[in-house]
PDB file of N, CA and C in Angstrom:
ATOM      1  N   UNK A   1      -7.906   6.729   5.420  1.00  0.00           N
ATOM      2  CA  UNK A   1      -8.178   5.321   5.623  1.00  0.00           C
ATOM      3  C   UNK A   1      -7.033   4.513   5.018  1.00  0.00           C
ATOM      4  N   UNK A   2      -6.343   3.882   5.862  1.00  0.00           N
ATOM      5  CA  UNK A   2      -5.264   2.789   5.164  1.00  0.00           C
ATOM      6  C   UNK A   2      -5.887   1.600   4.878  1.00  0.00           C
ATOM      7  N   UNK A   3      -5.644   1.281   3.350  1.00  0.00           N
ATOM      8  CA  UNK A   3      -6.178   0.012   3.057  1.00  0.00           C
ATOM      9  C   UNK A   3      -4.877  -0.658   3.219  1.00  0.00           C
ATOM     10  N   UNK A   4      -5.330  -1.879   4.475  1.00  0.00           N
ATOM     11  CA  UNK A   4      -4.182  -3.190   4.772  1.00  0.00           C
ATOM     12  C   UNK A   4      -4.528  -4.044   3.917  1.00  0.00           C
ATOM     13  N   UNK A   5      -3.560  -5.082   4.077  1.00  0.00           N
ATOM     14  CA  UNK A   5      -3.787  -6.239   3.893  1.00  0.00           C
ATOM     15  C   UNK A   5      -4.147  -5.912   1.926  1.00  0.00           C
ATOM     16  N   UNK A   6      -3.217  -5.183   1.126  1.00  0.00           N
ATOM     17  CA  UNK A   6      -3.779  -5.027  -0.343  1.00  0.00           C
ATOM     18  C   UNK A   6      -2.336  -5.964  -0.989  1.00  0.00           C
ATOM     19  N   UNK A   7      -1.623  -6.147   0.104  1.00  0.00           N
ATOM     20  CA  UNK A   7      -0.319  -6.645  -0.793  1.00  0.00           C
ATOM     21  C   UNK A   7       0.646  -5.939  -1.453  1.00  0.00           C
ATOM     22  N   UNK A   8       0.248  -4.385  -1.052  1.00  0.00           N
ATOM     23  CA  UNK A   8       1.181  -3.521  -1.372  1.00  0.00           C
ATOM     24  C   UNK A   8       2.279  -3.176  -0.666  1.00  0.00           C
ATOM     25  N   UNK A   9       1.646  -2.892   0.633  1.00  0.00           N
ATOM     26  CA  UNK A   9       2.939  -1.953   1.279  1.00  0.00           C
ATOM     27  C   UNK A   9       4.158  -2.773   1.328  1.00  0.00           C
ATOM     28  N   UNK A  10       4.875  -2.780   1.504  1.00  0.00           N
ATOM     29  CA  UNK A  10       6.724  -3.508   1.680  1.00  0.00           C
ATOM     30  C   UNK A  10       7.342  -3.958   0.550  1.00  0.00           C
ATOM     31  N   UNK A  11       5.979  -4.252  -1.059  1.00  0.00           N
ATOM     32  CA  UNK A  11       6.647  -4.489  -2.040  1.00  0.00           C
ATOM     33  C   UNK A  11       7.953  -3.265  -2.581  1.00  0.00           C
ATOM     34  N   UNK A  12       8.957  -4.406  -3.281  1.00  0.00           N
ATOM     35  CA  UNK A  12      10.211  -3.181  -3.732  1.00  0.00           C
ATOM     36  C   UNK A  12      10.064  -3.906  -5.040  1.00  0.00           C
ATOM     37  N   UNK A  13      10.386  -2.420  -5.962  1.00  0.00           N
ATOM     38  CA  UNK A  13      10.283  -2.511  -7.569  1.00  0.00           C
ATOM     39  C   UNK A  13      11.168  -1.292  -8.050  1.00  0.00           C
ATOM     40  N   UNK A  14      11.333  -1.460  -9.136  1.00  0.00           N
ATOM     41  CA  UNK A  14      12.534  -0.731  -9.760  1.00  0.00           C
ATOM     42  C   UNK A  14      11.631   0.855  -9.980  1.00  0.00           C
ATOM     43  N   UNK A  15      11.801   1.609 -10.415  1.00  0.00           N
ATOM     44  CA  UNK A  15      11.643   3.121 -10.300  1.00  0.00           C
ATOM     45  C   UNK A  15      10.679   2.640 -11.700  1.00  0.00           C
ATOM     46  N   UNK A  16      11.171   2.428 -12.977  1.00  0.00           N
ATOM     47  CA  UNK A  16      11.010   2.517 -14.265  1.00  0.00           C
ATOM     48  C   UNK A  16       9.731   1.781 -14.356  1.00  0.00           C
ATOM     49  N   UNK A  17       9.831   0.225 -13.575  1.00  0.00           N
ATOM     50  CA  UNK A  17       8.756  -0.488 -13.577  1.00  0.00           C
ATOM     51  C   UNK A  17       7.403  -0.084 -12.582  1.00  0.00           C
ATOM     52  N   UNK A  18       7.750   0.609 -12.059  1.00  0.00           N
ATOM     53  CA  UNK A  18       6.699   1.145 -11.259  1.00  0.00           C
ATOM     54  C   UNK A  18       6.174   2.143 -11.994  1.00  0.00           C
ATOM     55  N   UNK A  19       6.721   3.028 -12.503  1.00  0.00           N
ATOM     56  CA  UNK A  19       6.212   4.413 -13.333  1.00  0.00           C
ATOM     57  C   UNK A  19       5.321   3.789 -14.286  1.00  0.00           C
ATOM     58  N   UNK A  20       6.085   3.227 -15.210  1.00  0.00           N
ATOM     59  CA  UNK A  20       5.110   1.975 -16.376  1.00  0.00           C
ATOM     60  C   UNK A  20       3.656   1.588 -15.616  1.00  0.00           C
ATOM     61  N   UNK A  21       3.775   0.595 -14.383  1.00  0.00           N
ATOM     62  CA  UNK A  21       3.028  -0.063 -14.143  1.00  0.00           C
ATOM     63  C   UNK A  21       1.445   1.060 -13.354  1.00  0.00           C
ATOM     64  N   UNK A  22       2.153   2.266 -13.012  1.00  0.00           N
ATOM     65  CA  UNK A  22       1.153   2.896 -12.411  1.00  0.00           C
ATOM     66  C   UNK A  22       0.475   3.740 -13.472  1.00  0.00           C
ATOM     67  N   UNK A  23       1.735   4.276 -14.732  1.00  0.00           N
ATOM     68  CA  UNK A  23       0.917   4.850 -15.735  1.00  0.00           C
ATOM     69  C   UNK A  23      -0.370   3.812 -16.303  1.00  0.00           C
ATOM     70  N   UNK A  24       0.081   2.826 -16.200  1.00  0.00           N
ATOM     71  CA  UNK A  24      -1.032   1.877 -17.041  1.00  0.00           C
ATOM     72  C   UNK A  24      -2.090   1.624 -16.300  1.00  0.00           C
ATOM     73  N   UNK A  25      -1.888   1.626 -15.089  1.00  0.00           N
ATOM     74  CA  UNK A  25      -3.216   1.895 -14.221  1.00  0.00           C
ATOM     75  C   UNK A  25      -3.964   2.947 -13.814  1.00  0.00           C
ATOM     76  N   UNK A  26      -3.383   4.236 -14.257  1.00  0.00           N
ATOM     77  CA  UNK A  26      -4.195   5.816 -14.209  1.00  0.00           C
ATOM     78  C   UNK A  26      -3.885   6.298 -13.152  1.00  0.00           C
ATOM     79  N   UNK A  27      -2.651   5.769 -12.528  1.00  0.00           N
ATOM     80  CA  UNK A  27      -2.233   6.583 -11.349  1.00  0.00           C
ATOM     81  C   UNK A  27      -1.518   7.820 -11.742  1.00  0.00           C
ATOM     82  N   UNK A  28      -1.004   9.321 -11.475  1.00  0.00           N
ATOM     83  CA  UNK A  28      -0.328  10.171 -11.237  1.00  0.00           C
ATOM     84  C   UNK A  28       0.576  10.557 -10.426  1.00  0.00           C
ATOM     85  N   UNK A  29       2.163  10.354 -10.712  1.00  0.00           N
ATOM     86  CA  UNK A  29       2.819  11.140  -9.641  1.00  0.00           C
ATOM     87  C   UNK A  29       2.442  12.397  -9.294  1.00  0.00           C
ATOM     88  N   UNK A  30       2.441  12.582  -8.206  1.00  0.00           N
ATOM     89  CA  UNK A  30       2.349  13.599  -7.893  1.00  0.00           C
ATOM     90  C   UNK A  30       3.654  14.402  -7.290  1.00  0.00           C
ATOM     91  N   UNK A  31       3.535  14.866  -5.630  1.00  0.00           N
ATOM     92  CA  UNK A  31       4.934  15.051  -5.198  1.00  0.00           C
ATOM     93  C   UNK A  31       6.198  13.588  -5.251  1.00  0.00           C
ATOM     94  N   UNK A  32       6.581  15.102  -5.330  1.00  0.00           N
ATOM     95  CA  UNK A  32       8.456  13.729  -5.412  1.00  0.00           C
ATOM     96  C   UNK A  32       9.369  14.714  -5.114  1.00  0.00           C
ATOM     97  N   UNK A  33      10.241  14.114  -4.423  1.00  0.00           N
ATOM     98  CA  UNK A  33      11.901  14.350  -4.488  1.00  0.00           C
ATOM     99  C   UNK A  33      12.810  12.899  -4.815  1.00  0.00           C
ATOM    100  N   UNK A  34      14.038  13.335  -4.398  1.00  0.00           N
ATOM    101  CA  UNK A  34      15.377  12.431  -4.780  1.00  0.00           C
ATOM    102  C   UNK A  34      14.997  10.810  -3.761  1.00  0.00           C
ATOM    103  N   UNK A  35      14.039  11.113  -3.028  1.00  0.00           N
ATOM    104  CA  UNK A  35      14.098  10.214  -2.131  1.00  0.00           C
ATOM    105  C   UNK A  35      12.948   9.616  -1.970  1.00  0.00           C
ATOM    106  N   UNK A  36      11.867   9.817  -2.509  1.00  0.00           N
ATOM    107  CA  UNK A  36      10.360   9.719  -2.025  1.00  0.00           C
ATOM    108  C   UNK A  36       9.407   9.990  -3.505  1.00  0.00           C
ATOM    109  N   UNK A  37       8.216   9.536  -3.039  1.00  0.00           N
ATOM    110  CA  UNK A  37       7.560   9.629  -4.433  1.00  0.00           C
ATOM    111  C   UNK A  37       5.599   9.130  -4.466  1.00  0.00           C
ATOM    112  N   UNK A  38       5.070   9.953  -4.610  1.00  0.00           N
ATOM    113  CA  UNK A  38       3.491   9.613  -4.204  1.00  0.00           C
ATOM    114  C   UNK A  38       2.849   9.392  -5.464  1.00  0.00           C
ATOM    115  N   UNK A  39       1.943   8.338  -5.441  1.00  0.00           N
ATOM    116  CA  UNK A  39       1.212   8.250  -6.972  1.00  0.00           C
ATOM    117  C   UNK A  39      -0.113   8.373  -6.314  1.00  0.00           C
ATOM    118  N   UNK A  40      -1.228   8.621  -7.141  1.00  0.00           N
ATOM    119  CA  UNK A  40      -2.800   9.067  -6.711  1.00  0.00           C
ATOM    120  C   UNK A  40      -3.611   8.198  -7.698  1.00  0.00           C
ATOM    121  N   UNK A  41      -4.396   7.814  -7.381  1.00  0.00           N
ATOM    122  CA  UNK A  41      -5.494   7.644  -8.632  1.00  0.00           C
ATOM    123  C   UNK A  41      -7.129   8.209  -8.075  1.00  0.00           C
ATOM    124  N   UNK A  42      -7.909   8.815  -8.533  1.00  0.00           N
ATOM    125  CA  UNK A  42      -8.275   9.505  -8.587  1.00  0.00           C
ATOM    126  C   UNK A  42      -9.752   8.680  -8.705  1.00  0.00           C
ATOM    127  N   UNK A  43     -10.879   9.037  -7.493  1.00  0.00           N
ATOM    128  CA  UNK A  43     -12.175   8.441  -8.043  1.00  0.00           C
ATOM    129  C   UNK A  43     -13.059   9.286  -7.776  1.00  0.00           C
ATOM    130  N   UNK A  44     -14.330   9.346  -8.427  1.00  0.00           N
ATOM    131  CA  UNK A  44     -15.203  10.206  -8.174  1.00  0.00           C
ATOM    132  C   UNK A  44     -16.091   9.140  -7.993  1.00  0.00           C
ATOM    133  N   UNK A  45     -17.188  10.174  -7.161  1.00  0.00           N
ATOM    134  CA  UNK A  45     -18.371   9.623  -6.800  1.00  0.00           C
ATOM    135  C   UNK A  45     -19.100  10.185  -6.286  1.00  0.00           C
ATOM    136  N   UNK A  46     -20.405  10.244  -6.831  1.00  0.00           N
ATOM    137  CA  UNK A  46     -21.713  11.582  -6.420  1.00  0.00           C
ATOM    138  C   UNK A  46     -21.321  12.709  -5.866  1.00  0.00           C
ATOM    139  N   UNK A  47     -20.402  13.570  -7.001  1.00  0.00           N
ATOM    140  CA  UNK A  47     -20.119  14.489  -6.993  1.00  0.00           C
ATOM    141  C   UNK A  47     -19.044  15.272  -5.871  1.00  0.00           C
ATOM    142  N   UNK A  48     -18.281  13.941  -5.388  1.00  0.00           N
ATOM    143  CA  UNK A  48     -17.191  14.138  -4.471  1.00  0.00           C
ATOM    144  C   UNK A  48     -16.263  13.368  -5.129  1.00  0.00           C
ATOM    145  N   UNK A  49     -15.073  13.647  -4.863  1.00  0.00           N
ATOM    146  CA  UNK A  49     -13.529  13.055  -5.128  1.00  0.00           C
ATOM    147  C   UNK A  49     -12.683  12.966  -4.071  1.00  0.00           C
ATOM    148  N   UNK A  50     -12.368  11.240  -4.420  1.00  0.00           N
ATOM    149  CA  UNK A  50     -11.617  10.499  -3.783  1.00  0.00           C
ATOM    150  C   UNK A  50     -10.050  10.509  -4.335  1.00  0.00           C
ATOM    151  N   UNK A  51      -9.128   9.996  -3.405  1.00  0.00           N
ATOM    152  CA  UNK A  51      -7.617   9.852  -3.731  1.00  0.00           C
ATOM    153  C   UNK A  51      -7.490   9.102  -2.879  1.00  0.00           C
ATOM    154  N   UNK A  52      -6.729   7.799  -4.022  1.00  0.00           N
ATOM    155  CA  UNK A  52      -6.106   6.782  -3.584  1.00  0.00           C
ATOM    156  C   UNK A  52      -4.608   6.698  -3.768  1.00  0.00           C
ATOM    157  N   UNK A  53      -4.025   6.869  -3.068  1.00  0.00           N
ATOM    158  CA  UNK A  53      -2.483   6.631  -2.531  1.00  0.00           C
ATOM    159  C   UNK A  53      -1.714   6.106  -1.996  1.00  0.00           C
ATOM    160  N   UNK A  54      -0.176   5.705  -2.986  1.00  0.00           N
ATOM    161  CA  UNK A  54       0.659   4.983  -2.893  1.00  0.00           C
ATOM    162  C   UNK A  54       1.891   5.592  -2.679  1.00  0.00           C
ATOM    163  N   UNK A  55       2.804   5.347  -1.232  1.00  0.00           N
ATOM    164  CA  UNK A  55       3.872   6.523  -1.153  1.00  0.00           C
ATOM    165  C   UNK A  55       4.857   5.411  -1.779  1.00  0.00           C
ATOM    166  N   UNK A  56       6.182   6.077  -2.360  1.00  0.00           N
ATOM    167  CA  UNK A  56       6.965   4.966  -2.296  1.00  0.00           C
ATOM    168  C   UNK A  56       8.204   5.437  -1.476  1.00  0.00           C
ATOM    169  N   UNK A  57       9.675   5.295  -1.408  1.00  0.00           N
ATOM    170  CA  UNK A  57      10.299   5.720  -0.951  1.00  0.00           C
ATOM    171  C   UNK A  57      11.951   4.564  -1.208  1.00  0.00           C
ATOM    172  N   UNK A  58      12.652   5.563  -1.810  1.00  0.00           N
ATOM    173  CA  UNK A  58      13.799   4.794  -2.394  1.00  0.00           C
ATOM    174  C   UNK A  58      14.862   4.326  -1.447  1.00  0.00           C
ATOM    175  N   UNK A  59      14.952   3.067  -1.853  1.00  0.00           N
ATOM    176  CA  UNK A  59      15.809   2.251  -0.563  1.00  0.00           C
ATOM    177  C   UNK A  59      17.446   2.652  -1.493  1.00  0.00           C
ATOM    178  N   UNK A  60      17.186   2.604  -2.687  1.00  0.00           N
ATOM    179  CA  UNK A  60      18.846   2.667  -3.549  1.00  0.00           C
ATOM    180  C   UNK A  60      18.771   3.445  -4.876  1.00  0.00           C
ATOM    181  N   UNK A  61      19.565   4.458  -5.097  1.00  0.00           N
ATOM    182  CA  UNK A  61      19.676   5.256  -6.023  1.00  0.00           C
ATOM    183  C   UNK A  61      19.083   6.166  -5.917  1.00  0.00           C
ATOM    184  N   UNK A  62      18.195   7.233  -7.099  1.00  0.00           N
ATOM    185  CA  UNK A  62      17.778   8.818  -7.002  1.00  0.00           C
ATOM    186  C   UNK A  62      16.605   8.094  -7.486  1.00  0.00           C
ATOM    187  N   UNK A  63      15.716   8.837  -7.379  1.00  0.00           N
ATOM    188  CA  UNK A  63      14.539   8.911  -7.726  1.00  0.00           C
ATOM    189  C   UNK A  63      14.281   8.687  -9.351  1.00  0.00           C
ATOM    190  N   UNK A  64      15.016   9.692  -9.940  1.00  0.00           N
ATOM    191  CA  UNK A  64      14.589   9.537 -11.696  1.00  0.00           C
ATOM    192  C   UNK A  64      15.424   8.621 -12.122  1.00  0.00           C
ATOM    193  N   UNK A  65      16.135   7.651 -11.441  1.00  0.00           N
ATOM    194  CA  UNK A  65      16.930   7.043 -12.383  1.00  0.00           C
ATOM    195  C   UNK A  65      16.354   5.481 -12.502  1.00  0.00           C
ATOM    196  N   UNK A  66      16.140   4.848 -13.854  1.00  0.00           N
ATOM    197  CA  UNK A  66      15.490   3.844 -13.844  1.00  0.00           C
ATOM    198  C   UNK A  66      16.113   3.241 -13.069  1.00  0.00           C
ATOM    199  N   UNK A  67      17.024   2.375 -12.649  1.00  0.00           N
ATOM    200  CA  UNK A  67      17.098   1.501 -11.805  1.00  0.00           C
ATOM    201  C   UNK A  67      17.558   1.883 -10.591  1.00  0.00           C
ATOM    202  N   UNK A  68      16.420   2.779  -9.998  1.00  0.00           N
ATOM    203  CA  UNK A  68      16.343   3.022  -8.367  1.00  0.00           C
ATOM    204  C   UNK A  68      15.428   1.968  -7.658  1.00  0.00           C
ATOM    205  N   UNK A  69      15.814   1.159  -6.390  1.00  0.00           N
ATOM    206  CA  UNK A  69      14.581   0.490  -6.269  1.00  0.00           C
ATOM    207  C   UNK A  69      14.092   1.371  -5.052  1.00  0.00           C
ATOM    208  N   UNK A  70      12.619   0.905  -4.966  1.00  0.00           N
ATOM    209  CA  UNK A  70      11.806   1.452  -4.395  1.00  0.00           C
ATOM    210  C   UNK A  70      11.108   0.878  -3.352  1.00  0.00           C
ATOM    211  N   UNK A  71      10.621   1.292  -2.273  1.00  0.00           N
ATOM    212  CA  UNK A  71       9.574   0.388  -1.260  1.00  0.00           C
ATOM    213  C   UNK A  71       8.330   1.328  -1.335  1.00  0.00           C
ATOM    214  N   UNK A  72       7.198   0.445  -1.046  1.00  0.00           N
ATOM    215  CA  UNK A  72       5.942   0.536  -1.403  1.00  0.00           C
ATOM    216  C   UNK A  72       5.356   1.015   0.177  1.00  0.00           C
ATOM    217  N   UNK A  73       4.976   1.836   0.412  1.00  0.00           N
ATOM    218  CA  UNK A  73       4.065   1.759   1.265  1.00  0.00           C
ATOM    219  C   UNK A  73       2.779   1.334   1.611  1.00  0.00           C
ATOM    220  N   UNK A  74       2.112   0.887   2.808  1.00  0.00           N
ATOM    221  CA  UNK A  74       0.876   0.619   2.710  1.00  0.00           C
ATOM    222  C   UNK A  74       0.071   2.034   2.022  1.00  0.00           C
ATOM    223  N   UNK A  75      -1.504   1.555   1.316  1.00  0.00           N
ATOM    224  CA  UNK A  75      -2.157   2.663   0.408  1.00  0.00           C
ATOM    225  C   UNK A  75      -2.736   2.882   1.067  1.00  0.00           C
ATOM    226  N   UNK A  76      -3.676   4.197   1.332  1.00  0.00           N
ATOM    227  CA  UNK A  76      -4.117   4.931   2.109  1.00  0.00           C
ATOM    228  C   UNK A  76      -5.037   5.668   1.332  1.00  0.00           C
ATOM    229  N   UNK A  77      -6.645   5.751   1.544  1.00  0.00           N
ATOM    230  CA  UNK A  77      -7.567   6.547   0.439  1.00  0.00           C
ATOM    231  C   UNK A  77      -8.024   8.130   1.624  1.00  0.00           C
ATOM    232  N   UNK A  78      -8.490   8.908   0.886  1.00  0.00           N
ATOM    233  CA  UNK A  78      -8.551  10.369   1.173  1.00  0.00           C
ATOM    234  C   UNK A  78      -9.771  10.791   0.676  1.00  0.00           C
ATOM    235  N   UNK A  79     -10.561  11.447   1.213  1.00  0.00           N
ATOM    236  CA  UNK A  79     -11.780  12.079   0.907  1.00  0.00           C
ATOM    237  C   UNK A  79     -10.676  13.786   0.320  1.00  0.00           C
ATOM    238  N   UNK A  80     -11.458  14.164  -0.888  1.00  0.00           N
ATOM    239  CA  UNK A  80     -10.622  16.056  -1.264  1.00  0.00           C
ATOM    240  C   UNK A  80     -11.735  16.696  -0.374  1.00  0.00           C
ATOM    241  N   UNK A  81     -11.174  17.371  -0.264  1.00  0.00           N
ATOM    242  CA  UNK A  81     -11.832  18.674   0.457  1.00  0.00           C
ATOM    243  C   UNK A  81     -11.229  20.417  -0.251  1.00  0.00           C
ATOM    244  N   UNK A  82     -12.110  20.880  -0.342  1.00  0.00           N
ATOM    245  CA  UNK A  82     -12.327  21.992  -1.316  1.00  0.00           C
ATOM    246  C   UNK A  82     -11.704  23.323   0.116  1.00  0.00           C
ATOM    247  N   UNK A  83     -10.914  24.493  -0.742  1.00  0.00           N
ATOM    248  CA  UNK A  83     -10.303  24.210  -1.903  1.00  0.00           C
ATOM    249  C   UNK A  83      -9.059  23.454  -1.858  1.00  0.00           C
ATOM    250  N   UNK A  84      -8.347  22.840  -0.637  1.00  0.00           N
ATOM    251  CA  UNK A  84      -7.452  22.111  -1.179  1.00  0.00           C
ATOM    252  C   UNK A  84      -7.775  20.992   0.299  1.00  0.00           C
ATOM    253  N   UNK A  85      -7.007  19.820   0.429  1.00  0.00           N
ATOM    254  CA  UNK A  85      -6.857  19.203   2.269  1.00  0.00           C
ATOM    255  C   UNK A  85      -7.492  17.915   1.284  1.00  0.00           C
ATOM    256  N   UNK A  86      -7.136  16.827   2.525  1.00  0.00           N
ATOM    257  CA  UNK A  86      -7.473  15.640   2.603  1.00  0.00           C
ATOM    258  C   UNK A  86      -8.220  15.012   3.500  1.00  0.00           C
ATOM    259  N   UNK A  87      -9.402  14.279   3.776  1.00  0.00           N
ATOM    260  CA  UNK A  87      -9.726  13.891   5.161  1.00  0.00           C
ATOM    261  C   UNK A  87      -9.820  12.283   4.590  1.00  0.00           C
ATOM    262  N   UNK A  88      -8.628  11.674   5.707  1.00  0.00           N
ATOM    263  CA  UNK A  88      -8.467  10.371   5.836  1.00  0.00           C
ATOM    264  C   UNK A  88      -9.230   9.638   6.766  1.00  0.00           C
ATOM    265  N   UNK A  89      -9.961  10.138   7.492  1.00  0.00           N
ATOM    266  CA  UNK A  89     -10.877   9.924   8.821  1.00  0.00           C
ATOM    267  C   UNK A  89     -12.345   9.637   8.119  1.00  0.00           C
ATOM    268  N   UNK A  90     -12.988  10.055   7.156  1.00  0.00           N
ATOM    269  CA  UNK A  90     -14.139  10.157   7.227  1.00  0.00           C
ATOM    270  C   UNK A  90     -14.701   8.474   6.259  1.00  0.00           C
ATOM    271  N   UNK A  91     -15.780   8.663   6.179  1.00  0.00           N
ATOM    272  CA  UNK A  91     -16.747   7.256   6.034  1.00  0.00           C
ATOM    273  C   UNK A  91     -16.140   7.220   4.714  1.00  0.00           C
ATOM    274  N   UNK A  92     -16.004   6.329   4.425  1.00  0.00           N
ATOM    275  CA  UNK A  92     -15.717   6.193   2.928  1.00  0.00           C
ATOM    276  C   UNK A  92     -16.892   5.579   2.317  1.00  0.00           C
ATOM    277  N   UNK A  93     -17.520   5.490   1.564  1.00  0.00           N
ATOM    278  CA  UNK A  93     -18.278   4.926   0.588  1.00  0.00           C
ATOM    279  C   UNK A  93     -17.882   3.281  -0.113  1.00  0.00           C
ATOM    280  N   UNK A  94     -18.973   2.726   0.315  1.00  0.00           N
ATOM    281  CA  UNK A  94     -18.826   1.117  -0.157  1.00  0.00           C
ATOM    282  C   UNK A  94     -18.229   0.898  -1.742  1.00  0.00           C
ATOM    283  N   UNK A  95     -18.693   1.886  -2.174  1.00  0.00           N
ATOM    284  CA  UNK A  95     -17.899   1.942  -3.877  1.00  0.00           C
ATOM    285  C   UNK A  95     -16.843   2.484  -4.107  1.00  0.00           C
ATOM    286  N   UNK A  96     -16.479   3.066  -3.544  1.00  0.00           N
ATOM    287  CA  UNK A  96     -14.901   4.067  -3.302  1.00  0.00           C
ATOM    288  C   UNK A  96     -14.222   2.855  -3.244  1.00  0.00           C
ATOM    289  N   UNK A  97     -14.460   2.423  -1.912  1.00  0.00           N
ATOM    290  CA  UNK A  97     -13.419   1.639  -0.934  1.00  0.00           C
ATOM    291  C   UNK A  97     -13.569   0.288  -2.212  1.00  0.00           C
ATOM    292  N   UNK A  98     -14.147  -0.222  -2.794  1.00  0.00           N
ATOM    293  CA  UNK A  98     -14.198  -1.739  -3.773  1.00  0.00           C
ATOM    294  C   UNK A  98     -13.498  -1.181  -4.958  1.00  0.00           C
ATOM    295  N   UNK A  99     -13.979   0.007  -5.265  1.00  0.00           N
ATOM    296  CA  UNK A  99     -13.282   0.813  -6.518  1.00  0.00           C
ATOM    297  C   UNK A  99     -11.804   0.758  -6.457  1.00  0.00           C
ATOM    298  N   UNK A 100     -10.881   1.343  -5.334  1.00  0.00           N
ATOM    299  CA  UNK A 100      -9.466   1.386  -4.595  1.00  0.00           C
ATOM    300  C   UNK A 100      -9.508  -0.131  -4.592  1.00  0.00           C
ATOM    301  N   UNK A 101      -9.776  -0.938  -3.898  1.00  0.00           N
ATOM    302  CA  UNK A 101      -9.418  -2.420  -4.097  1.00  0.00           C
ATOM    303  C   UNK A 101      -9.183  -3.043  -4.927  1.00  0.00           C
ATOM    304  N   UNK A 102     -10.121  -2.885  -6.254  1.00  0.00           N
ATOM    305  CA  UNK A 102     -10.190  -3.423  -7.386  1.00  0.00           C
ATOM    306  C   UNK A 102      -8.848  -2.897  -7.945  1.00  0.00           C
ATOM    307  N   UNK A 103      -8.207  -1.794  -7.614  1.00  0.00           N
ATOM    308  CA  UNK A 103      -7.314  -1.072  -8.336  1.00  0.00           C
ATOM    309  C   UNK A 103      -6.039  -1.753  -7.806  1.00  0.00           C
ATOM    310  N   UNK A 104      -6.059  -1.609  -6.014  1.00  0.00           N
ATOM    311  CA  UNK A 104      -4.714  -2.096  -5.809  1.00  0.00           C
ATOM    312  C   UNK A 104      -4.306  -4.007  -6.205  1.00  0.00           C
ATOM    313  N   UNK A 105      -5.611  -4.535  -6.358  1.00  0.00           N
ATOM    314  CA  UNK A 105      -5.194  -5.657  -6.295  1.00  0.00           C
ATOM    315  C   UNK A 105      -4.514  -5.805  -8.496  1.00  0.00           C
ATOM    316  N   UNK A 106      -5.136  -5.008  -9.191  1.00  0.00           N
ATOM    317  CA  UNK A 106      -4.612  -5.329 -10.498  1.00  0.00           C
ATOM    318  C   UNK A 106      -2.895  -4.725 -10.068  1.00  0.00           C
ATOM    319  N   UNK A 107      -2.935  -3.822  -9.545  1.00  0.00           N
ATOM    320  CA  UNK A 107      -1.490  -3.169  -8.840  1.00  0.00           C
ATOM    321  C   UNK A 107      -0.334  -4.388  -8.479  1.00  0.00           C
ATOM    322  N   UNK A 108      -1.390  -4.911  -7.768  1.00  0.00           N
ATOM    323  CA  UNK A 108      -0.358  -6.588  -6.833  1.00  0.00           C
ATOM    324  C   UNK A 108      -0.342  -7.300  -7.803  1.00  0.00           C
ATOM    325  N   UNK A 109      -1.232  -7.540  -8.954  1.00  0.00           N
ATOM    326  CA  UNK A 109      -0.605  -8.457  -9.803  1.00  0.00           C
ATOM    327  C   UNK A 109       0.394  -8.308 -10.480  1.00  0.00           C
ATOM    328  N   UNK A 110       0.015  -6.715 -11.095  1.00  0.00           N
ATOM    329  CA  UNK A 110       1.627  -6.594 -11.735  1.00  0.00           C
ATOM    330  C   UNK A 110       3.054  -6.230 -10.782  1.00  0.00           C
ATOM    331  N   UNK A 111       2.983  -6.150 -10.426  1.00  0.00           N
ATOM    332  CA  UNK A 111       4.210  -5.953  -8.940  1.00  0.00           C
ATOM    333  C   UNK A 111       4.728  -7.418  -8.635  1.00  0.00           C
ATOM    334  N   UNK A 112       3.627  -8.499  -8.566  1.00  0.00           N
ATOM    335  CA  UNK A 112       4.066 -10.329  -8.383  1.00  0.00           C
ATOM    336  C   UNK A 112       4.690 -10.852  -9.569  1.00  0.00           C
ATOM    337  N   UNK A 113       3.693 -10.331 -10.681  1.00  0.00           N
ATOM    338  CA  UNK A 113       4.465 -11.032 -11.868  1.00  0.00           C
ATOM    339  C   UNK A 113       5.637 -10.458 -12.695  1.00  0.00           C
ATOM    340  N   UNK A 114       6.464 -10.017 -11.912  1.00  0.00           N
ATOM    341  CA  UNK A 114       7.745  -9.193 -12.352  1.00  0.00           C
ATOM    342  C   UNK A 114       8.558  -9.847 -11.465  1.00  0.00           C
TER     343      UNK A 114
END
């Protein structure tokens, strides 16, 4: 499920300030290379787990170097599926989906006020 309209996708931010800003929000990198870079945050709910995700993808410099900037993709939430897979298709849950909102929009604030 792509969540539009969160004010994320097309934002660009420096590598360093993004790492900061997602650690402080409980996101996890996950995969990365020199060029690309996914953060997750992670929700549960009645005994299923959700992933909410943010790709980014570097317009200038390497990946680990603080002042790489970065573009934001639109976020996109994921039902897990055991033992590993994602299903982006399925119903999401009214609390998932407000839970991910609530998250990307503290996300957009700090991303505006920088």
């Amino acid at each position: 499920m792509v969540i539009k309209d969160s004010g994320i996708g097309t934002k660009e931010v420096f590598f360093a300030d993004l790492e900061h800003y997602m650690s402080d929000l409980g996101f996890d990198r996950g995969a990365w290379d020199y060029k690309h870079a996914t953060y997750d945050y992670k929700i549960e709910d009645k005994g299923n787990t959700y992933y909410l995700r943010i790709e980014a993808t570097v317009t200038k410099g390497k990946l680990e170097d603080t002042h790489a900037e970065l573009k934001l993709e639109e976020p996109y939430l994921g039902k897990h599926l055991f033992p590993h897979g994602f299903d982006y298709d399925c119903n999401m849950p009214d609390s998932v989906v407000q839970t991910a909102k609530s998250k990307l929009k503290l996300l957009n604030e700090k991303l505006s006020s920088h």
